[in-house]
N, C-alpha and C. Protein backbone atom coordinates (compact mmCIF):
# COMPACT_ATOMS: atom_id res chain seq x y z
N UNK A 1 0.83 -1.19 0.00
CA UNK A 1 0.00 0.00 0.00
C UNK A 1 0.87 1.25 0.00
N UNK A 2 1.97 1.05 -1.01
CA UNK A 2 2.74 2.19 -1.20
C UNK A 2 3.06 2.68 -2.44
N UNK A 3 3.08 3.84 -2.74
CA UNK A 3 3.62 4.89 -3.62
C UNK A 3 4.77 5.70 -3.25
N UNK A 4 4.95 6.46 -4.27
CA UNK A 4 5.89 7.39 -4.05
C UNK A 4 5.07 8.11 -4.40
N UNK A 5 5.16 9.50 -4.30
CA UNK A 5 4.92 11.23 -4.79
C UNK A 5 4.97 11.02 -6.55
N UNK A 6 6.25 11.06 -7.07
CA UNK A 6 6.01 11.14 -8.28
C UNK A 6 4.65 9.92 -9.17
N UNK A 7 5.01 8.89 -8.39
CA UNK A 7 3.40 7.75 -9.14
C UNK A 7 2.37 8.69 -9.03
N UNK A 8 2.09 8.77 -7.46
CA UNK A 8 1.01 9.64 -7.52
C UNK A 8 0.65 10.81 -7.74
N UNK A 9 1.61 12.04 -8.28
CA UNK A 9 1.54 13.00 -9.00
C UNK A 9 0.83 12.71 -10.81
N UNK A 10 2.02 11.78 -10.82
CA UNK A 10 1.60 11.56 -12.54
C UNK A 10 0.34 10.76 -12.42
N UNK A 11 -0.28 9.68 -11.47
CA UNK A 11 -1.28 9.24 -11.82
C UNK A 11 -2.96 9.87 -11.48
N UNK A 12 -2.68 10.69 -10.70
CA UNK A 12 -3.34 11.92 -9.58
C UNK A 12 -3.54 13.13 -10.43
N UNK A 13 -3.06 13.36 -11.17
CA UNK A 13 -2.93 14.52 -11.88
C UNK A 13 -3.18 15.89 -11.31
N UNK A 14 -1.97 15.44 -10.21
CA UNK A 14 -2.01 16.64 -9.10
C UNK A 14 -0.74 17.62 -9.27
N UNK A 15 -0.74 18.71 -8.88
CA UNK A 15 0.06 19.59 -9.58
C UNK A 15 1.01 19.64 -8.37
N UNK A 16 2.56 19.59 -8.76
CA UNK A 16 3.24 20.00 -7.41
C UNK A 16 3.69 21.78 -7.35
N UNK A 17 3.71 22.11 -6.35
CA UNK A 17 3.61 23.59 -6.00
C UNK A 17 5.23 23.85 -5.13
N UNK A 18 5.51 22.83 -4.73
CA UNK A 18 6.75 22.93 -3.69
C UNK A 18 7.40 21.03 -3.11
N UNK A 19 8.35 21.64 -3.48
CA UNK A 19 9.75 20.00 -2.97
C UNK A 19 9.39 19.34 -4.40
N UNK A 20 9.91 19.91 -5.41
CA UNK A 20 9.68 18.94 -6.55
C UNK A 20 10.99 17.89 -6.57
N UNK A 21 11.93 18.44 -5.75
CA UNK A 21 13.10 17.37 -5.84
C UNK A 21 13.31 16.82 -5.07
N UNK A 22 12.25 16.11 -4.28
CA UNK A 22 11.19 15.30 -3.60
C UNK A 22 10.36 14.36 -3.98
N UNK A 23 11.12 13.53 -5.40
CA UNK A 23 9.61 12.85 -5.84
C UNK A 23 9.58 11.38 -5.27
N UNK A 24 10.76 11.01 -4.65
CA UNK A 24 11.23 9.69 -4.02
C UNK A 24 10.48 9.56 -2.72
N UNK A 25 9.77 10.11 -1.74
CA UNK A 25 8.99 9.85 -1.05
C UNK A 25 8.23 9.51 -0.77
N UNK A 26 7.59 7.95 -0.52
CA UNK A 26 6.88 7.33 0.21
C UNK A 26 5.67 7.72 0.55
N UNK A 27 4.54 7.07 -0.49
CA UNK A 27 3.04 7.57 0.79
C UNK A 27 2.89 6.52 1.34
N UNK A 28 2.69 5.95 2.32
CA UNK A 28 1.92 5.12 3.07
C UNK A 28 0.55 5.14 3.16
N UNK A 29 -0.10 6.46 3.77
CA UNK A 29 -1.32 6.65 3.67
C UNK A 29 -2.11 7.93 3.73
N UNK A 30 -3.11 8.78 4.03
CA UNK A 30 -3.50 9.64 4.02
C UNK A 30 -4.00 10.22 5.27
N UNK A 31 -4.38 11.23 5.44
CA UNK A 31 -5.37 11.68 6.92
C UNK A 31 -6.12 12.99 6.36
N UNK A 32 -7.15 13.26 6.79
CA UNK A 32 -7.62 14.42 6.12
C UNK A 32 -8.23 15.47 6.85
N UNK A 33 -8.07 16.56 7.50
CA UNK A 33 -8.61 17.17 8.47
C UNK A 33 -8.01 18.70 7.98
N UNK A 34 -8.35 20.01 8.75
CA UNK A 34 -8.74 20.62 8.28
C UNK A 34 -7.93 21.93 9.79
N UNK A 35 -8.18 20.76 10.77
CA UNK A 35 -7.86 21.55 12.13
C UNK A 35 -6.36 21.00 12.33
N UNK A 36 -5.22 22.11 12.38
CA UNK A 36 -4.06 22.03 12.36
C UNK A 36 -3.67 21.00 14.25
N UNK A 37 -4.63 21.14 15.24
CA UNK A 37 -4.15 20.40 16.30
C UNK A 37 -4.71 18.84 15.94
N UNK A 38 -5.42 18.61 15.37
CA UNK A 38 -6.18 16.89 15.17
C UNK A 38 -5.20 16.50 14.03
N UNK A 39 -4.60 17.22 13.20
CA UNK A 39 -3.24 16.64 12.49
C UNK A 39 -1.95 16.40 13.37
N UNK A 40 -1.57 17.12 14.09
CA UNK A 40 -0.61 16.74 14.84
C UNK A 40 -1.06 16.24 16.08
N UNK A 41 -2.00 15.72 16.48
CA UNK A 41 -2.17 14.70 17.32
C UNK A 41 -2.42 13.17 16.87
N UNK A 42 -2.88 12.99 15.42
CA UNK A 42 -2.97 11.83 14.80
C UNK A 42 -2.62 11.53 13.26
N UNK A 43 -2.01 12.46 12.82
CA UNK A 43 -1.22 11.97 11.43
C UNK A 43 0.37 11.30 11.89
N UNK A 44 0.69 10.57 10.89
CA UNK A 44 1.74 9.97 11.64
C UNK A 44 2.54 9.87 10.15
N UNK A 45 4.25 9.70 10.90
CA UNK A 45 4.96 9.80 9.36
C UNK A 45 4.84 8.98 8.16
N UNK A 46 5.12 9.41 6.91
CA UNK A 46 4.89 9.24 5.65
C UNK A 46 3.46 9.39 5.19
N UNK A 47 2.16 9.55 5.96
CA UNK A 47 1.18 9.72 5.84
C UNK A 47 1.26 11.19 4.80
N UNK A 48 0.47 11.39 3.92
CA UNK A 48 -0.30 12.90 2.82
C UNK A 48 -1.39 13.07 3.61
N UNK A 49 -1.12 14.47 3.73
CA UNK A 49 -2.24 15.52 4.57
C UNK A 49 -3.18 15.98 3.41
N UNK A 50 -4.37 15.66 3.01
CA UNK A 50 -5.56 16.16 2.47
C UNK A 50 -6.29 17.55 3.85
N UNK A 51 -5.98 19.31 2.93
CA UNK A 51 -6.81 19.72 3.79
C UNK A 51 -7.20 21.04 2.77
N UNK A 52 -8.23 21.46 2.92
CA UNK A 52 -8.19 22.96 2.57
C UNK A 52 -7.63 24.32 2.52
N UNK A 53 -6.73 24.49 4.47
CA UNK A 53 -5.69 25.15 4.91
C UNK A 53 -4.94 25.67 3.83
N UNK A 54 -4.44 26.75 3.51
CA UNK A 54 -3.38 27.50 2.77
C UNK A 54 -2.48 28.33 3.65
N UNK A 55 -2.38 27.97 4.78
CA UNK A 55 -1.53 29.28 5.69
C UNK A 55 -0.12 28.95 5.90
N UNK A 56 0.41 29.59 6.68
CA UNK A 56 1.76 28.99 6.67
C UNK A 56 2.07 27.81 8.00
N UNK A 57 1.29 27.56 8.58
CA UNK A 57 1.39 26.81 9.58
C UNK A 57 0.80 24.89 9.15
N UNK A 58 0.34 24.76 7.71
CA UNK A 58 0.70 23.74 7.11
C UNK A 58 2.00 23.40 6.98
N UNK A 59 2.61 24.47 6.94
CA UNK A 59 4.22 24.00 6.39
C UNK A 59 4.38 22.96 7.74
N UNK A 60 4.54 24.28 8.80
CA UNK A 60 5.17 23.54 10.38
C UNK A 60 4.44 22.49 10.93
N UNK A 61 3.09 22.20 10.48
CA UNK A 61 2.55 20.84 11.02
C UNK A 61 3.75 19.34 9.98
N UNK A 62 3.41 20.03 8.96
CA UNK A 62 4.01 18.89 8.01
C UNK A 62 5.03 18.76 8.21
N UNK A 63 6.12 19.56 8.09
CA UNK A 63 7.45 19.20 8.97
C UNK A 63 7.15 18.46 9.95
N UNK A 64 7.07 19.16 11.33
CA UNK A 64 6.89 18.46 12.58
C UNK A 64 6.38 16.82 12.29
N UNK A 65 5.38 16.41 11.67
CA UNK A 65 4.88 15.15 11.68
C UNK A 65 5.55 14.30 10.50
N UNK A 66 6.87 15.18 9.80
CA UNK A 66 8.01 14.22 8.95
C UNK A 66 6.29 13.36 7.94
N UNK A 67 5.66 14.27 7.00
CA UNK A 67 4.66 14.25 6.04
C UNK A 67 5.19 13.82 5.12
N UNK A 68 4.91 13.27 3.85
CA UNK A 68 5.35 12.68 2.90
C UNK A 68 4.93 13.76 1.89
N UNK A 69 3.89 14.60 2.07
CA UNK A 69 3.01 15.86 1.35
C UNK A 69 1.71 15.96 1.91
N UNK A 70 1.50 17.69 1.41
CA UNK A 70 0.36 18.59 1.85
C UNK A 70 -0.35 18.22 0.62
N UNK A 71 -1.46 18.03 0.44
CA UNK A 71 -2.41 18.31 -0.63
C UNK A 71 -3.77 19.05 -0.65
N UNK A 72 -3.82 20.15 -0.76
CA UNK A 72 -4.55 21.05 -0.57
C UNK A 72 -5.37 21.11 -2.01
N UNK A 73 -6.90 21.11 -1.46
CA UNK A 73 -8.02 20.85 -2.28
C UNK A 73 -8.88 21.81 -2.37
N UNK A 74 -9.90 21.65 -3.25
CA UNK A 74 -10.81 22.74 -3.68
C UNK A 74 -10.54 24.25 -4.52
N UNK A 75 -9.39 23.53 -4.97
CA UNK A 75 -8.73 24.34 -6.03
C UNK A 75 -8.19 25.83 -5.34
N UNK A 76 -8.09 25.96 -4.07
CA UNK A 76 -7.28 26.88 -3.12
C UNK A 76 -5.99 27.48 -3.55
N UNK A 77 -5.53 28.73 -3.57
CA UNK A 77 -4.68 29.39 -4.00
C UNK A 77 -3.56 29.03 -2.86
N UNK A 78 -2.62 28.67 -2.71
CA UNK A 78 -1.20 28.55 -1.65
C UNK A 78 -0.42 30.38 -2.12
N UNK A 79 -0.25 31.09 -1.53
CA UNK A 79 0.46 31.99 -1.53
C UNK A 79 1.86 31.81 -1.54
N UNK A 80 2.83 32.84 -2.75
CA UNK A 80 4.28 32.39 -2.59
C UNK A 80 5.13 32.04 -1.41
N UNK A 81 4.60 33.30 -0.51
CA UNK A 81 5.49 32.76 0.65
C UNK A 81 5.38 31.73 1.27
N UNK A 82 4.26 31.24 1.44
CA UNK A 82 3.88 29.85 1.91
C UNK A 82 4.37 28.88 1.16
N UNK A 83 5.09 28.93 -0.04
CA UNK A 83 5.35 27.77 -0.78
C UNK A 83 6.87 27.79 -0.66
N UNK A 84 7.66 29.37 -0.71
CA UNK A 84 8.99 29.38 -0.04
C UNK A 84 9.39 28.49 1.14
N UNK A 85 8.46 29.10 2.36
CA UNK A 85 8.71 28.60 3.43
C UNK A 85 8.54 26.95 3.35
N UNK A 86 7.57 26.41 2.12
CA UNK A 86 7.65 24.77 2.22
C UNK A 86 9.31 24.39 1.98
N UNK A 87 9.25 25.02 0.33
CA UNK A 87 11.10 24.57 -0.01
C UNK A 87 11.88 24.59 1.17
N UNK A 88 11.86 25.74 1.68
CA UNK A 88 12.74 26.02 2.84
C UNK A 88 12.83 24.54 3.43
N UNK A 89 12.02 24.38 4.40
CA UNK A 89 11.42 23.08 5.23
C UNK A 89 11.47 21.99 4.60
N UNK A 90 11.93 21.89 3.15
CA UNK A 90 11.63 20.63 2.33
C UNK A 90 10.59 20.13 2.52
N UNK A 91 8.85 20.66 2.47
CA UNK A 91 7.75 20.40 2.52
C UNK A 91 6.71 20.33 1.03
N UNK A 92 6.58 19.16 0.72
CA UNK A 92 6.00 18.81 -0.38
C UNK A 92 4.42 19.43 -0.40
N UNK A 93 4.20 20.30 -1.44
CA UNK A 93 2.49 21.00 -1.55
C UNK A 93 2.14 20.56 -2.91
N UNK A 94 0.98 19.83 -2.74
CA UNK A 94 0.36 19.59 -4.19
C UNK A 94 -1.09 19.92 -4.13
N UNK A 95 -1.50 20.24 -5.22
CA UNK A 95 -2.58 20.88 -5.21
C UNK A 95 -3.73 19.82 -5.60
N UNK A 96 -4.95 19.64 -5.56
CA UNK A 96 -5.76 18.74 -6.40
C UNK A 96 -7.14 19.41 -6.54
N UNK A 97 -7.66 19.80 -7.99
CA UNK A 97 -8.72 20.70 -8.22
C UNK A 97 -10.01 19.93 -7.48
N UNK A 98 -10.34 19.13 -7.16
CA UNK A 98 -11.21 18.41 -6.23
C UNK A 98 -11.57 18.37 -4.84
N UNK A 99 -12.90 18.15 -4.70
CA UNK A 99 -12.67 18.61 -2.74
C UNK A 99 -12.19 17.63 -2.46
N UNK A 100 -11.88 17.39 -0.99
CA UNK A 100 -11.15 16.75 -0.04
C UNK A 100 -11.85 15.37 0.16
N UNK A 101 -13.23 15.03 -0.12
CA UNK A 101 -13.85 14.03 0.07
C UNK A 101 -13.43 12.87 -1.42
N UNK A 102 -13.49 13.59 -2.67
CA UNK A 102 -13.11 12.81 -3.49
C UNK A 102 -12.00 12.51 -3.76
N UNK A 103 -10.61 13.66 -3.45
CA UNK A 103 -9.34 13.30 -3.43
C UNK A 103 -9.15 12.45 -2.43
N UNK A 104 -9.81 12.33 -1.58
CA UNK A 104 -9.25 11.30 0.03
C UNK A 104 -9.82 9.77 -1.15
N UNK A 105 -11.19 9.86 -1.40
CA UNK A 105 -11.43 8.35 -2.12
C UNK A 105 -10.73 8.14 -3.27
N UNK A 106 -10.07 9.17 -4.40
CA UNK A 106 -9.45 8.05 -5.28
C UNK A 106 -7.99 7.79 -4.73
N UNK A 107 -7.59 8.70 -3.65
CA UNK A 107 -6.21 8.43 -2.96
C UNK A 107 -5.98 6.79 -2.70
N UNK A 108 -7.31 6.79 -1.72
CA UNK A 108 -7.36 5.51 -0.84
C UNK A 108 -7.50 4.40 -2.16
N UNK A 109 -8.53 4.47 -3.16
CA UNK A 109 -8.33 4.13 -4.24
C UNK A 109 -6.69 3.19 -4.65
N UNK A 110 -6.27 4.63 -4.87
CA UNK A 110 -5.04 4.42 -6.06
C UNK A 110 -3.75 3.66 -5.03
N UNK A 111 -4.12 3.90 -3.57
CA UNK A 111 -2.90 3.04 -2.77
C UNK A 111 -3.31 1.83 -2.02
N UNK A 112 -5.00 1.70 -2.56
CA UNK A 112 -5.13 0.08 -2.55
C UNK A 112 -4.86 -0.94 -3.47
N UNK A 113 -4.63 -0.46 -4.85
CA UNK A 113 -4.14 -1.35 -5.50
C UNK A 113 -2.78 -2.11 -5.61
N UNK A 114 -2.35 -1.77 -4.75
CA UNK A 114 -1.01 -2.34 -4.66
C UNK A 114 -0.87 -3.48 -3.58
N UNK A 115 -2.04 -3.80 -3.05
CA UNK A 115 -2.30 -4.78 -2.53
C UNK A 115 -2.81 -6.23 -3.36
């Protein structure tokens, strides 16, 4: 039940925004929430964060919880500096024009087949 970033970029047809030289990273699995304390109390590493959030305090959750990537949905604008501060942090942001309910199902989808 694993990918890397780049499979699931190219098969996701999700746009990367930040850590493109990052594509060797590991998803394991997903979590999807919205409230920056229920991510860092239960996402766990290599897990992709599905959330709406665009602020800069995605970056520092995702660091802190060693994230595999942010994927921010509903076609949400990420502001430059927020995407600096990812590079900075080596924090992977991908975008997916879809809400959070359908990117979480073809996610779960696309990293069950590898079972």
């Amino acid at each position: 039940m694993e990918k890397n970033l780049l499979q699931l970029i190219e098969e996701m047809h999700y746009s990367c925004l930040s850590g493109k030289m990052l594509p060797d990273r590991v998803v394991r699995s997903a979590y999807v929430s919205d409230l920056l304390s229920d991510v860092m109390g239960k996402a766990q590493p290599g897990m992709v964060w599905i959330t709406s959030q665009v602020h800069k305090n995605i970056v520092a959750v995702a660091s802190l919880k060693e994230l595999s990537a942010v994927i921010v949905v509903n076609e949400r604008h990420v502001d430059p500096e927020v995407l600096e501060h990812a590079e900075a942090e080596e924090v992977v942001i991908l975008t997916s024009g879809l809400p959070a309910f359908e990117t979480a199902g073809r996610l779960y989808q696309k990293l069950n087949e590898m079972e």
